[in-house]
Structure formats: structure tokens, C-alpha cells
Protein backbone atom coordinates (compact mmCIF):
# COMPACT_ATOMS: atom_id res chain seq x y z
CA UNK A 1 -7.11 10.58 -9.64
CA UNK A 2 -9.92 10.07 -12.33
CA UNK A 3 -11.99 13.52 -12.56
CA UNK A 4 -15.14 10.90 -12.64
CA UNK A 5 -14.24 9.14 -9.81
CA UNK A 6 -17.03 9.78 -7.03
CA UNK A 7 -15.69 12.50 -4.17
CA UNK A 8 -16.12 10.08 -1.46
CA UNK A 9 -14.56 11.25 1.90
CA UNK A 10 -14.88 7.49 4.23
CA UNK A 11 -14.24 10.07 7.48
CA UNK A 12 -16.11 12.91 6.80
CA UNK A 13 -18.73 12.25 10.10
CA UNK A 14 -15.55 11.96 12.14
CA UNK A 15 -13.26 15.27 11.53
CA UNK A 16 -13.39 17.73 13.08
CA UNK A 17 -11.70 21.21 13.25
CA UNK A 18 -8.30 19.99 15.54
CA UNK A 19 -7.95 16.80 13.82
CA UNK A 20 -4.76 15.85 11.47
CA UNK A 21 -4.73 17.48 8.53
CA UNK A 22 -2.65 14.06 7.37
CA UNK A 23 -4.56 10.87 7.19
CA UNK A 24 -2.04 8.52 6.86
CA UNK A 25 2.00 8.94 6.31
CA UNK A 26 4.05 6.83 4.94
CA UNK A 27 7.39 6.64 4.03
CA UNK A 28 9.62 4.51 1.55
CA UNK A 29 11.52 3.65 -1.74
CA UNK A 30 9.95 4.49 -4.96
CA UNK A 31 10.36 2.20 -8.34
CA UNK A 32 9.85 2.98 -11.40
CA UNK A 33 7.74 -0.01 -12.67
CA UNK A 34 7.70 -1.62 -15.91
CA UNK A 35 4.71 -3.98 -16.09
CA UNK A 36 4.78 -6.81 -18.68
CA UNK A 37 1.39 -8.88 -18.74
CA UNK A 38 -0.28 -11.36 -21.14
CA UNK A 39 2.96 -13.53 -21.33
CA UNK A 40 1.82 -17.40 -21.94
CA UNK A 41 4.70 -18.80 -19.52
CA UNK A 42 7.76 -17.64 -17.93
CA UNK A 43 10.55 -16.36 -20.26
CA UNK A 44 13.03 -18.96 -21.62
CA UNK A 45 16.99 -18.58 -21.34
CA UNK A 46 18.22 -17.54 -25.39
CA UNK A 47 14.34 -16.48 -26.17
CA UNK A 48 12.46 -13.25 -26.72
CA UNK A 49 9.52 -13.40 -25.29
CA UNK A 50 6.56 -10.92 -26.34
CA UNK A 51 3.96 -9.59 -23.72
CA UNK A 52 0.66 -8.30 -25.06
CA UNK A 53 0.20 -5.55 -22.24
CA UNK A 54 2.84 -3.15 -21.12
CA UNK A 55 2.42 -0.15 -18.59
CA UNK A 56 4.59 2.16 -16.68
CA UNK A 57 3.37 3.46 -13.30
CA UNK A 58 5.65 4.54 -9.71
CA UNK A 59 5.94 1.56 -7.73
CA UNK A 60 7.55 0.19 -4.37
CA UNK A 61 5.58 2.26 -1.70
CA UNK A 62 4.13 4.33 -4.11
CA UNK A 63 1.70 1.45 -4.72
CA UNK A 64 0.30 2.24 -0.74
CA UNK A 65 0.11 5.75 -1.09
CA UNK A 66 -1.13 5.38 -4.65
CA UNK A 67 -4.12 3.19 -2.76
CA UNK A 68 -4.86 5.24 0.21
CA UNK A 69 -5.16 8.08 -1.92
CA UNK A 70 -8.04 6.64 -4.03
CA UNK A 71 -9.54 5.54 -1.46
CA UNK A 72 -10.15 9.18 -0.32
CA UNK A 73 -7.43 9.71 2.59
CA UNK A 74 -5.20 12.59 3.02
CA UNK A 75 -1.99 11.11 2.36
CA UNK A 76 1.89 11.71 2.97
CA UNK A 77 4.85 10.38 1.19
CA UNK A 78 8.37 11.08 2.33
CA UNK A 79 10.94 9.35 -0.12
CA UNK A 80 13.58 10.55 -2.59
CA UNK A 81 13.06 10.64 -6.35
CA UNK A 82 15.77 10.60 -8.82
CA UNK A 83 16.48 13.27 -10.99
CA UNK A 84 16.11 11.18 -13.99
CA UNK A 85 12.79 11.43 -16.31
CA UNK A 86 12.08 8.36 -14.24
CA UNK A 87 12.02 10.30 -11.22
CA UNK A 88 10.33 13.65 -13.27
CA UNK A 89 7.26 11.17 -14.05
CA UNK A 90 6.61 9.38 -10.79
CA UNK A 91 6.36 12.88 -8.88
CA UNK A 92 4.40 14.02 -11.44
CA UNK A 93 2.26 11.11 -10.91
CA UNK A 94 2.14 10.86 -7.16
CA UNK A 95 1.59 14.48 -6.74
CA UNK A 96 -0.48 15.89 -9.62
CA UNK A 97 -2.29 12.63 -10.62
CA UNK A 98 -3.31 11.19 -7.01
CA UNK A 99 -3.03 14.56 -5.11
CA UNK A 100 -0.23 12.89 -2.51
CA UNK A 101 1.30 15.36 -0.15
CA UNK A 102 5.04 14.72 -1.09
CA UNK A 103 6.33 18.13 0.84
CA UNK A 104 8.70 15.85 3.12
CA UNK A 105 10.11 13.76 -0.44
CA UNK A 106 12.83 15.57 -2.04
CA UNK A 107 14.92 15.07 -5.83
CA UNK A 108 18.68 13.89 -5.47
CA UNK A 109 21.10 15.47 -8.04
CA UNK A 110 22.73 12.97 -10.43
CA UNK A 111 20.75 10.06 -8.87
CA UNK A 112 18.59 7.86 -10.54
CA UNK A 113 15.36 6.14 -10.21
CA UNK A 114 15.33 2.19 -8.66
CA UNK A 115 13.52 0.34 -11.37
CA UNK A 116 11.39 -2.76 -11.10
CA UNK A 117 10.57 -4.93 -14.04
CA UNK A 118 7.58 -7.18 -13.24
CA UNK A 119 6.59 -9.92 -15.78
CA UNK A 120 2.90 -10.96 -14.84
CA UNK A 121 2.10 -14.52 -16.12
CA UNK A 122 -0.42 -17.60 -14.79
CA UNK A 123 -1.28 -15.84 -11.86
CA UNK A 124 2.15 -15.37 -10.78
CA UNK A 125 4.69 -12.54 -11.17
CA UNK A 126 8.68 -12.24 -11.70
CA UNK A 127 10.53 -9.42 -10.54
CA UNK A 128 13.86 -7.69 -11.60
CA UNK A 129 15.34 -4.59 -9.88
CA UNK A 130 17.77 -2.25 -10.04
CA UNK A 131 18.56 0.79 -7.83
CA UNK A 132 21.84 2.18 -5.93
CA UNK A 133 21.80 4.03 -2.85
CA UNK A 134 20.29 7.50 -2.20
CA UNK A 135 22.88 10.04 -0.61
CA UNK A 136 21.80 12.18 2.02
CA UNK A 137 20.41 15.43 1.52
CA UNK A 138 21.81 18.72 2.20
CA UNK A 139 21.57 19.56 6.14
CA UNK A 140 19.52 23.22 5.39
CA UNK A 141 16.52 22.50 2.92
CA UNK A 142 12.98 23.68 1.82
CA UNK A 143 9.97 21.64 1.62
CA UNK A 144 8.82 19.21 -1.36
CA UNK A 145 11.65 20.01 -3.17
CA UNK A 146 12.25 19.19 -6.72
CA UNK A 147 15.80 20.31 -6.72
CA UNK A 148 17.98 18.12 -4.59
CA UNK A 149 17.27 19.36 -1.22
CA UNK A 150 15.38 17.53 1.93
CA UNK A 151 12.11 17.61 2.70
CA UNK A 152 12.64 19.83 5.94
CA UNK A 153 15.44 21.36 7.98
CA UNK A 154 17.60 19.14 10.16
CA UNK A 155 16.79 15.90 8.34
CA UNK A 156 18.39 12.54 9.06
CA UNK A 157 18.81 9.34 6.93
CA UNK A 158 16.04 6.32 7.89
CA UNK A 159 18.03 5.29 10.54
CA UNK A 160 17.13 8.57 12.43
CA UNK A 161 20.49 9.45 13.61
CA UNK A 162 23.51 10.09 11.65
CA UNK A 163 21.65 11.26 8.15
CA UNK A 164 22.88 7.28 6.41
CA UNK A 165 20.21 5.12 5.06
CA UNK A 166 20.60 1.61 5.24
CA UNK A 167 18.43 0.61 2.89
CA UNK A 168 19.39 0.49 -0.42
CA UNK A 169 17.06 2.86 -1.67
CA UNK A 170 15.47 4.22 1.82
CA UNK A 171 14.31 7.44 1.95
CA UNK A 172 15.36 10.39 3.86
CA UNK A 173 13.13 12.42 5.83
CA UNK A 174 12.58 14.71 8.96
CA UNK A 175 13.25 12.95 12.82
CA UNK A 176 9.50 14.29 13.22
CA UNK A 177 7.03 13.02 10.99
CA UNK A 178 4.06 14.81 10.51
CA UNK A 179 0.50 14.59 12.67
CA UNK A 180 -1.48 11.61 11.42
CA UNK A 181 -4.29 9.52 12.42
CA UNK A 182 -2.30 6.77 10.82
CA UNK A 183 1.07 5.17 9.29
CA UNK A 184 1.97 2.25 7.54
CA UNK A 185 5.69 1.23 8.60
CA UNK A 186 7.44 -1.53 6.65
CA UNK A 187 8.89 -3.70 9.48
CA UNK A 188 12.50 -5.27 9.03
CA UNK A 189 13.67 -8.02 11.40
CA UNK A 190 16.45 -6.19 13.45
CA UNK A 191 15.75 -2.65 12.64
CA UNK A 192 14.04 0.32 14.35
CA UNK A 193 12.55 2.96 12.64
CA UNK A 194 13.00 5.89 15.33
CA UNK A 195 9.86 7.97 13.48
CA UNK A 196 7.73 4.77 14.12
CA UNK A 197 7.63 5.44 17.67
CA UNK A 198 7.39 9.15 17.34
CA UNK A 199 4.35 8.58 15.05
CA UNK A 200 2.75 6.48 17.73
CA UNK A 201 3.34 8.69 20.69
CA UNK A 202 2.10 11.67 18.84
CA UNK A 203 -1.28 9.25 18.13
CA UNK A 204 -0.98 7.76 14.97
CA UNK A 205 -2.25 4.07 14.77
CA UNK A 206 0.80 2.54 13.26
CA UNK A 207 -0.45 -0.43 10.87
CA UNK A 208 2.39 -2.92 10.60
CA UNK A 209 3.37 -4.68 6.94
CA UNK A 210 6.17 -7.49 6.65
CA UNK A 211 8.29 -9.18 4.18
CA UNK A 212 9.53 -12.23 3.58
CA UNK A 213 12.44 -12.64 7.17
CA UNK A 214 15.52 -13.42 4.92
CA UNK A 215 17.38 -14.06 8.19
CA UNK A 216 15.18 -17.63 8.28
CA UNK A 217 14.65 -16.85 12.31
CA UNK A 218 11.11 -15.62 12.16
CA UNK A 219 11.36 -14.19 15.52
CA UNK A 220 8.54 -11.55 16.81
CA UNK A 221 11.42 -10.18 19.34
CA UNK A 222 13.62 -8.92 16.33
CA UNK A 223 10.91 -6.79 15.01
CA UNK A 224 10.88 -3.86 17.57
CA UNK A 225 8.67 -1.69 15.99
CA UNK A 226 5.67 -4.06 16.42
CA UNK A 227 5.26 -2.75 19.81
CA UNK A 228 4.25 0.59 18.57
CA UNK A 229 1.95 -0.92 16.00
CA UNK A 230 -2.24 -0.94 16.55
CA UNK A 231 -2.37 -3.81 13.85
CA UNK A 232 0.11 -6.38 12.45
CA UNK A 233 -0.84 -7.84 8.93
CA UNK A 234 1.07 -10.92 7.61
CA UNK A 235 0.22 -13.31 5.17
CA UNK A 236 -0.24 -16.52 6.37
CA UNK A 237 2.73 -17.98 5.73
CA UNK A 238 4.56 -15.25 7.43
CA UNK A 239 2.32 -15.41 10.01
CA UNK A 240 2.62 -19.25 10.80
CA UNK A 241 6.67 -19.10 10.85
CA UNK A 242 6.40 -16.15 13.64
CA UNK A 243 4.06 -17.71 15.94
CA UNK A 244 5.52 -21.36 15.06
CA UNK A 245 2.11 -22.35 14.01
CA UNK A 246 0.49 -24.79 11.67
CA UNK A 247 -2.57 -23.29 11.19
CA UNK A 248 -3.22 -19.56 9.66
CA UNK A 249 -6.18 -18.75 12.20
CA UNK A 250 -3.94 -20.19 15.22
CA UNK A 251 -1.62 -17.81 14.60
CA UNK A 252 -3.34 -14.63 14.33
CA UNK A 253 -4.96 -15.50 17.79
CA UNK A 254 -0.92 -16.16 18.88
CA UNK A 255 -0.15 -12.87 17.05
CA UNK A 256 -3.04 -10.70 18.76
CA UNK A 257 -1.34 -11.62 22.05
CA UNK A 258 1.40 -9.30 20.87
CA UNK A 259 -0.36 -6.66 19.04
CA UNK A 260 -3.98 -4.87 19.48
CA UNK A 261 -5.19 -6.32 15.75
CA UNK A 262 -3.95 -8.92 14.01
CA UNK A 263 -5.01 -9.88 10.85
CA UNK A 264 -3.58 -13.11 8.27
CA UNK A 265 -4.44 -12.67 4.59
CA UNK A 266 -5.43 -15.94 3.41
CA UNK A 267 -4.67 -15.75 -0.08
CA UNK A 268 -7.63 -17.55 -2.05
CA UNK A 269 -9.57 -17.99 1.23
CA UNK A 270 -9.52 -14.30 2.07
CA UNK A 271 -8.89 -12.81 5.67
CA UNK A 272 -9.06 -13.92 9.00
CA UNK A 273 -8.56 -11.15 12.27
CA UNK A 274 -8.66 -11.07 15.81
CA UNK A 275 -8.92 -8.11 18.19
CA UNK A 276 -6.70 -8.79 20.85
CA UNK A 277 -8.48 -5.90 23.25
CA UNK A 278 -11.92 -7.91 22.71
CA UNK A 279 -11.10 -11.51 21.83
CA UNK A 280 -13.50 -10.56 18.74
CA UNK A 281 -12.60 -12.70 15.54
CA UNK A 282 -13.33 -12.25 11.76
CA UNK A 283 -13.01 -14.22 9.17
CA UNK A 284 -14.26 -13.35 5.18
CA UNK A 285 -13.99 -15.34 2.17
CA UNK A 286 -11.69 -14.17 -1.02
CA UNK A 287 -13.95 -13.14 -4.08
CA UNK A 288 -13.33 -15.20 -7.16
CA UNK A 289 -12.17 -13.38 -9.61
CA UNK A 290 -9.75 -13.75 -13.05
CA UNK A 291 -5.99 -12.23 -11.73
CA UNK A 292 -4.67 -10.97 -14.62
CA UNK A 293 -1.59 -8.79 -12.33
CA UNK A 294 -0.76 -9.58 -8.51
CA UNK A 295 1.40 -6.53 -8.10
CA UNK A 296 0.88 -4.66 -5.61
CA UNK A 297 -2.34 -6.22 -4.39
CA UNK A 298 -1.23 -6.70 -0.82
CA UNK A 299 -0.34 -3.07 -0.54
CA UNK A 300 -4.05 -2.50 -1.63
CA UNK A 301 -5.40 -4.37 1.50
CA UNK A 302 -3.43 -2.84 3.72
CA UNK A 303 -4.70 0.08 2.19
CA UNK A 304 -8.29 -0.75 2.65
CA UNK A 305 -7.71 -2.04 6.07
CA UNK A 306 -6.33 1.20 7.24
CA UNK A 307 -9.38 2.85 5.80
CA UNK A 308 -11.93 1.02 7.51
CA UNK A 309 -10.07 1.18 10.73
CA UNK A 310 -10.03 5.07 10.64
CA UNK A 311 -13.33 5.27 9.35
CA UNK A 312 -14.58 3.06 12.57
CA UNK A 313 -16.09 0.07 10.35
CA UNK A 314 -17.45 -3.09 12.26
CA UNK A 315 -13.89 -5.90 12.20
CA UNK A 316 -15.27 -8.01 9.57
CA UNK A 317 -16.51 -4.58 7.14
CA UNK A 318 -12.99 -4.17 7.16
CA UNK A 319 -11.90 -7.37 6.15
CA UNK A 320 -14.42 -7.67 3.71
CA UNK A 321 -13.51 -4.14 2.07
CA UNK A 322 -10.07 -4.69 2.44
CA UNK A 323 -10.48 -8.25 0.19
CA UNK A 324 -12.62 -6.09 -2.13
CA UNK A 325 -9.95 -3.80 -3.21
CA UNK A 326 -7.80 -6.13 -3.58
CA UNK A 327 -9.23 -8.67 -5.81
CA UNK A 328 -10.49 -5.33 -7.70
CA UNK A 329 -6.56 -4.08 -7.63
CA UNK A 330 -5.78 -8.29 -9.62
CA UNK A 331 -7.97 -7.91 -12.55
CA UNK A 332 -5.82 -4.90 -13.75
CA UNK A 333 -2.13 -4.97 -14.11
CA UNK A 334 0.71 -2.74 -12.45
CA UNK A 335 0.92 -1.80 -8.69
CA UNK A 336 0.08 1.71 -8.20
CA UNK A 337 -2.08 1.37 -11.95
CA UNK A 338 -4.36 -1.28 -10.18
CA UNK A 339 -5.67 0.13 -7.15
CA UNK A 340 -9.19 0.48 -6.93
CA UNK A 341 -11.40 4.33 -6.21
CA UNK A 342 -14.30 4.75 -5.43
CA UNK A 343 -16.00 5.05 -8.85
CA UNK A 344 -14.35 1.07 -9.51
CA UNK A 345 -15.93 0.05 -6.09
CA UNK A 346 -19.52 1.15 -6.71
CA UNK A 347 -19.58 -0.07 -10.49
CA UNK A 348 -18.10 -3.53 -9.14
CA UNK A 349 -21.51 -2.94 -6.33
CA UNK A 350 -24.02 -1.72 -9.38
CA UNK A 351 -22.77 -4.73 -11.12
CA UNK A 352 -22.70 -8.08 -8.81
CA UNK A 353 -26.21 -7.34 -7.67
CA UNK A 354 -27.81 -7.49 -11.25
CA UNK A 355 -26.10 -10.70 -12.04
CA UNK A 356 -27.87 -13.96 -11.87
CA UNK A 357 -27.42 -16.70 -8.84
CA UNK A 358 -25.77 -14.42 -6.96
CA UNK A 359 -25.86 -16.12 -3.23
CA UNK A 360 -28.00 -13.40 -1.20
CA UNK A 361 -25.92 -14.17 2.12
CA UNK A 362 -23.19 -13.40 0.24
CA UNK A 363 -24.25 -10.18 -1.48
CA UNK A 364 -25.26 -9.10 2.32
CA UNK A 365 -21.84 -9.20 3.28
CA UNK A 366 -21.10 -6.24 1.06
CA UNK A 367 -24.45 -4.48 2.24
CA UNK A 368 -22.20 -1.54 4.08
CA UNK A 369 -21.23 -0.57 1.36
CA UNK A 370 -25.09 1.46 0.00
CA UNK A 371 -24.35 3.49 3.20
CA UNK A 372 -21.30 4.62 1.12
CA UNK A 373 -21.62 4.63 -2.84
CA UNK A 374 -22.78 6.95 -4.65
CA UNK A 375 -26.89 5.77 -6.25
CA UNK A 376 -25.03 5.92 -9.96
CA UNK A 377 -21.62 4.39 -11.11
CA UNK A 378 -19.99 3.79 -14.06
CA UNK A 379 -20.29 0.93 -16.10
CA UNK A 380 -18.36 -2.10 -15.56
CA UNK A 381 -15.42 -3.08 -16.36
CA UNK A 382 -13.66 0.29 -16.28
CA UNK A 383 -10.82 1.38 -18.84
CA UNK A 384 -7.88 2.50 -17.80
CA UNK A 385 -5.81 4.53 -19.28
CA UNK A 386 -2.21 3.14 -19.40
CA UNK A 387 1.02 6.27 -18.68
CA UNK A 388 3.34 5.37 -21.02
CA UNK A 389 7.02 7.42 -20.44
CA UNK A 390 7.33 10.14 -23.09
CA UNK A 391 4.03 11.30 -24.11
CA UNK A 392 3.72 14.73 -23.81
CA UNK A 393 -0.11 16.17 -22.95
């Protein structure tokens, strides 16, 4: 994390001494990704095409820890790395650059890194990927170990029985997961996660992402882990094929029948949620901004969703942080390189107020935020700097 960034804690007024010492866990596969931006048009079969931005960064759920960790929570990863320099450098990255606990991730011997090649260009983005496979750790193990052992004793593969992922590139990790106000669980259509449920009963608030249902049956009954989950958060297309709606804000009213919060992203029209224990509806516009790189974005939501939920914000503060970060996250490229801190947030703040026909009513929407910010920022845009593989410090 940037030594300038502003030491914002958004739950410091709520711990207290027998809280979780873990915000939020998470668990996952972790890409290498190779950003390629400034391309004029998709590449052509028999061309080279030249991108004027490149970046390297960790990627797959890296990009959610990567975000919840700017954002000032104390955050878990359990995955396996690679032994590769691929693997080397995202560790390296996750643990020493964003201060992620990884003490439950562990290195596989003679396994390398999934990669992801993402080719940003006219808003949109193509993906290529690669990855095999990671075995299963030894059965006896230390913790947040970079030499081919588990993350603890008596760990099991993701499906939480017989030590075999069956995922591709799922992670392995203890049956117990540790203490946590919250998780963020990637639901699959007819899978259980076993640690889902043991996070919940142990009083986690379980925050619920989805992918695209390549089955094609959109059914709500072949995602068991919902029932464990405080909030559900679709786009809207995903979220009209599961409640066989036609309408994005019909369905997260179907949805919040099922699940405590529900809440649509709306693309370029921003957010709409419902809390099913209330009946109490939000809905908050996108902010207009130039996308240069949608990677990762929606992990950046979640990511401010979660944060506002644990820090006790007002429904619609949360949407309208949550759409914040993210259209912050699209005017810079990469996944886990894009997510907005604190010190981005309050020079974005310091910024739109100063500029001319700003709409007051709108401004007001972000007026929760001086509670929060820091009276000085830095100046906007920021500079990033971009890891490239190789340098040495």
C-alpha cells in the first residue's frame, strides 16, 4: 500500500477488544495478470498489434483482497501460489505491498502460476488464460508457507473433504477458516463450499459474488451457499435470468426474498438494493467517467460494499461508495493495480467539489464521505507506479 496513502481505519468506533482480528477472508485462485491497454480495436488474426500501456499485477481473487485491503480492512487470503517467479512476485505483492494476511496460502513445488492476459480496448476487455491444477498439499504443514506446504495442519482441498480441488486452480486451505466479521465466497451453480457455512455459523456475514451460470439453468436452488449469505450481488443480467425477470429492480426485490440484501449493479446506471429484513430500497446513479480498464472493477464494489456494510453505513452510503470505487478502480488499468485507497478517494472528493456546474444534489450524495477523509489529499489524478516482472529494488 502507498506510504502516502491516508491511515484510514472505516471501523475503528466499532472494535473492540474480543472482536476478529480478521476483517474479511477470502479464499481463491490467483493469476498472474498481464494488462495490455491503449489498443485502438481488437487484435486481428495474422497481425501484431501494439498496446501503448502494459502492467503486471496478481489477479483472479487477488483483485478482492487487493481492494479490501486499501480500503483499510484486515484481510485474509488462503490460495496457492506457484513456485515460479510468477508466484515469487504476487506473494510478494499481496503480502509485503498490501499487508494481506496470507498465513493460510501456501507455495506448491514444481507448480506454476495461472496466467491471465487481458487486452483492454473501447471500453471492453479480452481475456486469455492459462493455468493447470494445484495438487494438494502435504497432510502435516506450517503456516504461510513459502515452501510447498499448507497453510495449517489437517488441510483439505476446496471441496472440504477428501484434500481434491475441483477447480482448476482452487485453492487449498484449512476445514476451519479463520474468525471474521466477513467473507466473500465465489458461488458456483451446483457446488458447496463446506467453509462457507462454517464462516457463517462462526458469524461472519458471508457476501455472495456470481459468474456467468454456464449450465444456462439460472436456478437460485443450485446455488446452496446463498443460504448462508447476508448479501447476494449480481449484475443485472445475472440477476434477471435467476429471478426470471425483465426488469433489473424487479429482480433484486425477487432476489431479497431469498437473501437478507440484495443488490443488482446496473452497469452505466449504477446500483439498485433492497433489504429484505426492512423492505428498504436504494438506488444510486453510476458516475461518468472515461474507462480506460474494466478489470477487476466488479471485484472493487464488492469490495466497497462489504466495507460499508461492516462499517454500519446508511443502504444507499453503501451503494454510493461502492459505485465510487469502482468507477475510480476504470480510469486505471489492471485488476488488483486499479483499486482505489483512501488517499485516491479523498483527492477524487478535494477535486469534484472545486469543479464548475457541479449539480449540488448530486455532490450531497457523497457528503458522508467529510465524516471520513482526511482535510488534505493529494492532487488529482494520481500516478501510479506500474510493477513490471524483473526489476530488482
Amino acid at each position: 500500500m502507498s506510504t502516502d496513502t491516508p491511515g484510514i481505519d472505516p471501523l475503528e468506533a466499532l472494535r473492540a477488544p474480543r472482536d476478529p482480528a480478521c476483517d474479511v477472508f477470502l479464499t481463491g485462485p490467483v493469476f498472474l495478470d498481464i494488462i495490455f491497454t491503449g489498443l485502438d480495436s481488437a487484435p486481428v488474426r495474422g497481425t501484431e498489434s501494439w498496446a501503448r500501456g502494459m502492467g503486471s499485477s496478481p489477479g483472479g481473487v487477488a483483485n478482492m483482497a487487493t481492494a479490501l485491503a486499501r480500503l483499510g480492512l484486515r484481510t485474509a487470503l488462503a490460495a496457492a501460489f506457484g513456485d515460479d517467479h510468477y508466484g515469487e512476485y504476487c506473494w510478494d505483492a499481496l503480502e509485503q505491498g498490501e499487508g494481506i494476511d496470507l498465513s493460510m496460502s501456501h507455495t506448491v513445488p514444481g507448480w506454476h502460476s495461472p496466467v491471465t492476459v487481458s487486452m483492454a480496448y473501447e471500453g471492453e476487455r479480452t481475456m486469455v488464460s492459462h493455468g493447470h491444477e494445484a495438487p494438494a498439499p502435504a497432510p502435516t504443514a506450517g503456516t504461510g508457507s513459502r515452501a510447498g506446504t499448507a497453510g495449517a495442519t489437517g488441510a483439505t482441498g476446496a471441496t472440504g473433504a477428501t484434500g481434491t480441488s475441483t477447480d482448476a486452480t482452487a485453492p487449498v486451505f484449512p476445514q476451519c477458516p479463520p474468525r471474521a466479521r466477513a467473507a466473500v465466497a465465489s458461488l458456483t451453480p451446483g457446488r458447496s463450499e463446506p467453509w462457507v457455512a462454517t464462516a457463517a455459523r462462526a458469524g461472519a456475514l458471508v457476501f455472495g459474488d456470481v459468474g456467468w451460470d454456464e449450465t444456462g439453468r439460472w436456478d437460485l436452488d443450485a446455488l446452496p451457499d446463498l443460504a448462508h449469505c447476508e448479501a447476494f450481488l449480481p449484475n443485472a443480467e445475472e440477476a434477471m435470468r435467476y429471478t426470471r425477470t425483465d426488469c433489473p429492480r424487479t429482480a433484486a426485490h425477487a432476489l431479497a426474498e431469498r437473501v437478507p440484501l440484495a443488490v443488482v449493479t446496473l452497469g452505466a446506471e449504477g446500483a439498485y438494493a433492497v433489504d429484505g429484513r426492512t423492505g428498504t430500497a436504494a438506488a444510486v446513479p453510476a458516475i461518468e467517467v472515461e474507462a480506460l480498464d474494466p478489470t477487476g472493477a466488479g471485484d472493487v464494489f464488492v469490495a466497497g460494499f462489504v466495507t460499508g456494510t461492516l462499517a454500519d453505513w446508511p443502504l444507499a452510503d453503501r451503494l454510493a461508495f461502492a459505485g465510487l470505487t469502482a468507477a475510480l478502480s476504470v480510469q486505471e488499468f489492471g485488476g488488483s493495480l486499479s483499486a482505489p485507497g483512501w488517499a485516491e478517494i479523498a483527492a477524487w472528493w478535494q477535486l469534484i467539489r472545486t469543479c464548475d456546474r457541479q449539480d449540488p444534489a448530486a455532490l450531497e450524495r457523497y457528503a458522508f464521505l467529510d465524516d471520513l477523509l482526511p482535510a488534505t489529499a493529494r492532487a488529482w489524478p494520481l500516478r501510479r507506479a506500474v510493477p513490471t516482472i524483473g526489476f530488482r529494488q
